[in-house]
C-alpha atoms as a PDB file:
ATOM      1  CA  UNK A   1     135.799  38.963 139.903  1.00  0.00           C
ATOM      2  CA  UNK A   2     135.933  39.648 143.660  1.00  0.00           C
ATOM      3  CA  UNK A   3     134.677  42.765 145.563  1.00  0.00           C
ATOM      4  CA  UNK A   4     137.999  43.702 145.663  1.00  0.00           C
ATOM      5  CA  UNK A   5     138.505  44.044 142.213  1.00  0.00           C
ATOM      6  CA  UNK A   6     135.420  45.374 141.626  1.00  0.00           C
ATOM      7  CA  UNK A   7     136.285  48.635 143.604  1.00  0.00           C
ATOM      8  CA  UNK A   8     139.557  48.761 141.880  1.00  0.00           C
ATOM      9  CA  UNK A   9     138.148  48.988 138.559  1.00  0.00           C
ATOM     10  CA  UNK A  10     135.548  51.755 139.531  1.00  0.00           C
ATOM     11  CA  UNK A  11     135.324  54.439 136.864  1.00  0.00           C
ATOM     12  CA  UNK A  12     137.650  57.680 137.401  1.00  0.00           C
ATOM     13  CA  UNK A  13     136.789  60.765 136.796  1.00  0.00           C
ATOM     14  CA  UNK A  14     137.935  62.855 134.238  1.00  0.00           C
ATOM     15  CA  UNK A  15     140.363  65.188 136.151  1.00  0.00           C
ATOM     16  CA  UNK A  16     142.136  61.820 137.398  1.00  0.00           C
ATOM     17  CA  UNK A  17     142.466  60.454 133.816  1.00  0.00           C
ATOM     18  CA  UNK A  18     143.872  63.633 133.261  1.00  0.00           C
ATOM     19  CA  UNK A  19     146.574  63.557 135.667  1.00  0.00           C
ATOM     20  CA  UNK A  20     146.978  59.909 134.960  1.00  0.00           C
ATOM     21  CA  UNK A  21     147.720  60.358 131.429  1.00  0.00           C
ATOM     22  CA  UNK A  22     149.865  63.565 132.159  1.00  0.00           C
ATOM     23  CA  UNK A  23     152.123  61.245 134.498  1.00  0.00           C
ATOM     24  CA  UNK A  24     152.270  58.660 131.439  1.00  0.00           C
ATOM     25  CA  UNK A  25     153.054  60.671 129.050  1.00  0.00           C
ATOM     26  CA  UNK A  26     156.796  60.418 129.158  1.00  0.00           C
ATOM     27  CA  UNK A  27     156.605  56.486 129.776  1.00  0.00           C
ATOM     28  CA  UNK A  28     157.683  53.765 127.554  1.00  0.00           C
ATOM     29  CA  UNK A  29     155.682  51.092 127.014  1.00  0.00           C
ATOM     30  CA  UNK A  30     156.289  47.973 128.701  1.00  0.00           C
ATOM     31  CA  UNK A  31     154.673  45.303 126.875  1.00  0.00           C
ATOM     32  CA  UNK A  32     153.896  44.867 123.469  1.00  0.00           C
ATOM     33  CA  UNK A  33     151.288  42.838 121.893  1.00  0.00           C
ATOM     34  CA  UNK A  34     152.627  40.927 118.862  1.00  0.00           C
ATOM     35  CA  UNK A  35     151.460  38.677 116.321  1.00  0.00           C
ATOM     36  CA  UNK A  36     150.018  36.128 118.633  1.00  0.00           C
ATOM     37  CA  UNK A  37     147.604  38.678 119.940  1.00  0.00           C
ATOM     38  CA  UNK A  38     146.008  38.570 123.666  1.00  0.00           C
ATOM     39  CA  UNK A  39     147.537  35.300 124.919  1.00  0.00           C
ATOM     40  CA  UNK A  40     148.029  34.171 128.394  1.00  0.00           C
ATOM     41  CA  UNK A  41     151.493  35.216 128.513  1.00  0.00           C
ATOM     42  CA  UNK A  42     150.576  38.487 127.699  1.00  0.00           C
ATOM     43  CA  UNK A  43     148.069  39.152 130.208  1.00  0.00           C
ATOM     44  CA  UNK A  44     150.636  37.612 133.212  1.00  0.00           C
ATOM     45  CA  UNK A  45     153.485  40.086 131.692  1.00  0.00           C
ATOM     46  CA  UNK A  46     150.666  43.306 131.966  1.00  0.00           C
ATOM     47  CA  UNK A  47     149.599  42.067 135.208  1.00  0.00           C
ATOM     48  CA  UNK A  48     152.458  41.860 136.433  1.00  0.00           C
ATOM     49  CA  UNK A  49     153.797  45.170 135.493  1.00  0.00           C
ATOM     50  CA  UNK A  50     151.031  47.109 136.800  1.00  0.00           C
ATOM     51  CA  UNK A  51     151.736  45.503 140.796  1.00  0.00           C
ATOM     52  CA  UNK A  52     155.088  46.801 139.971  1.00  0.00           C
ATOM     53  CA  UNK A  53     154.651  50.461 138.294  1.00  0.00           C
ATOM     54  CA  UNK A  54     150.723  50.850 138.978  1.00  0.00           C
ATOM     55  CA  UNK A  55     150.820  52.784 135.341  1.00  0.00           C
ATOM     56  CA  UNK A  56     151.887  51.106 132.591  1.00  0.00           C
ATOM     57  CA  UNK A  57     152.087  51.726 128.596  1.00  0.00           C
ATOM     58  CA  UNK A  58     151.097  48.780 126.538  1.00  0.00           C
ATOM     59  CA  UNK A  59     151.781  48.792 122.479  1.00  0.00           C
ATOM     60  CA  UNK A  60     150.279  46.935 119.878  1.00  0.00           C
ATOM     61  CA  UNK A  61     152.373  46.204 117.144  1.00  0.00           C
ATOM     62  CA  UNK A  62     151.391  46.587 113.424  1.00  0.00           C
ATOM     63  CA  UNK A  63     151.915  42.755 112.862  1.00  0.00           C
ATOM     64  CA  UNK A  64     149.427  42.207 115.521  1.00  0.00           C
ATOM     65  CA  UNK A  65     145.716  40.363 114.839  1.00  0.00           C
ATOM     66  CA  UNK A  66     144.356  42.012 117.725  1.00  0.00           C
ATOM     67  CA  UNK A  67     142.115  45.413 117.109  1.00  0.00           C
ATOM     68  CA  UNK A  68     143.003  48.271 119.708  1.00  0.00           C
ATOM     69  CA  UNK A  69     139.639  48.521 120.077  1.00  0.00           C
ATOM     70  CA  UNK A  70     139.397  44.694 121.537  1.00  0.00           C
ATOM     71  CA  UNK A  71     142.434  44.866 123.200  1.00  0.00           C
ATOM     72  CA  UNK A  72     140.926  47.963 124.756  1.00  0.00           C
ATOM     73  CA  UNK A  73     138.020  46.138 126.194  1.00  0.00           C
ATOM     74  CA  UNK A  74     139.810  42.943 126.997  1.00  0.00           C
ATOM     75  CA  UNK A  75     142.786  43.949 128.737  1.00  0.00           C
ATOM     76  CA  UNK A  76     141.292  45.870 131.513  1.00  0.00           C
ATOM     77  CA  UNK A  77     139.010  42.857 132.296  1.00  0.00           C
ATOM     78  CA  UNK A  78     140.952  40.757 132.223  1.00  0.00           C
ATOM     79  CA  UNK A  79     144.264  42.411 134.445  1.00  0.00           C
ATOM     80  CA  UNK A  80     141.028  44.335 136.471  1.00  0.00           C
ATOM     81  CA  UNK A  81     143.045  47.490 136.001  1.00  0.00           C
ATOM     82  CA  UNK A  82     141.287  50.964 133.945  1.00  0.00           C
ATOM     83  CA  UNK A  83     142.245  52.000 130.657  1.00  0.00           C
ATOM     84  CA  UNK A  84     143.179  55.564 131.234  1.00  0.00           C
ATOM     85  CA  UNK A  85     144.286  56.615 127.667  1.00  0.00           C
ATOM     86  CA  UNK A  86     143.830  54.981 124.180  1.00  0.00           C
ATOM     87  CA  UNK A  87     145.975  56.966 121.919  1.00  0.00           C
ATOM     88  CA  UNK A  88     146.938  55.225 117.940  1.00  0.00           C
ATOM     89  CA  UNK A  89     148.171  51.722 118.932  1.00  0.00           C
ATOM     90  CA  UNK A  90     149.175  52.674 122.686  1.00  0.00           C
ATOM     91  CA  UNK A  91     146.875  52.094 125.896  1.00  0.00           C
ATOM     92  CA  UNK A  92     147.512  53.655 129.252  1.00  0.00           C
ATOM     93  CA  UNK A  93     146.375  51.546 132.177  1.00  0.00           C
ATOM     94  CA  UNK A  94     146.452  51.720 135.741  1.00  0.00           C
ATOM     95  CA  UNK A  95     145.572  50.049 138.827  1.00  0.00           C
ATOM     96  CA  UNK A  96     146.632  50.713 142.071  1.00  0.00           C
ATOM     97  CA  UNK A  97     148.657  48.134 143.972  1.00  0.00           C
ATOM     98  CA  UNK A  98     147.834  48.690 148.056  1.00  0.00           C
ATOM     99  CA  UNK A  99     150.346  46.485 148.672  1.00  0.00           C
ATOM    100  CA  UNK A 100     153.107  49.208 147.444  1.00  0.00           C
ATOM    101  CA  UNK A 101     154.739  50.921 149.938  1.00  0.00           C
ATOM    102  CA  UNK A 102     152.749  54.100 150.688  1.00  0.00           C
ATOM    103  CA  UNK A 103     155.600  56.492 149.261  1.00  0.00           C
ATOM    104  CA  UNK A 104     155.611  54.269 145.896  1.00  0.00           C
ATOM    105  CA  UNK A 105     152.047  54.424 145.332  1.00  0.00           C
ATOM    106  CA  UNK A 106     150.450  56.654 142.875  1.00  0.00           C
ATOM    107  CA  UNK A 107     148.367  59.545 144.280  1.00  0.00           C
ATOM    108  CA  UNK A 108     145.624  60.232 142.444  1.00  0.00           C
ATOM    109  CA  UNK A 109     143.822  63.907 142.982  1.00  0.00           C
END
C-alpha cells in the first residue's frame, strides 16, 4: 500500500461515520457478493464504484460463502476505502476520490 492510500484509509471519527451513514442511508447497493464470494471481479466492480460515487452500499447475498464479518475486513483492504457501516448483510464504504470534481466530492464534517 502506498502513502497515499495509507492516509486515505485513516480512521474517522465517529461524528463523520455518522454523517456518512446518514448520507447512505437511502442508497442502494451497488454490488453484490454472490456465491463465488470475494473474487477479483468483485473487488474491480467495488473499486470502481467508489472513484465514481465515493459511498457505496455493498450486499452479500444469502447464497454467498463469504462471512460479513470477512468480507468486512477484506474489502476495505483490499479497495483501501473505510467501512463506515456494517448493518445485517449490507456494508457502507467510502473513500474519497480527489480526482472528483470539487462540487462532486463528498464533504465530510
Amino acid at each position: 500500500m502506498t502513502e497515499k492510500e495509507k492516509r486515505a484509509t485513516t480512521d474517522l471519527s465517529n461524528a463523520q461515520k455518522k454523517y456518512l451513514r446518514g448520507l447512505g442511508h437511502h442508497l442502494t447497493p451497488l454490488v453484490y457478493i454472490g456465491r463465488e464470494g470475494i473474487v477479483g471481479n468483485v473487488i474491480e466492480a467495488i473499486d470502481s464504484a467508489l472513484l465514481s460515487h465515493e459511498l457505496v452500499k455493498v450486499k452479500i447475498v444469502n447464497t454467498s460463502s463469504v462471512s460479513k464479518h470477512e468480507a468486512a475486513t477484506h474489502i476495505p483492504e483490499q479497495t483501501a476505502s473505510q467501512l463506515v457501516q456494517l448493518i445485517g448483510k449490507t456494508l457502507l464504504l467510502y473513500k474519497n476520490n480527489p480526482k472528483r470534481k470539487k462540487e462532486d466530492q463528498i464533504k465530510i464534517p
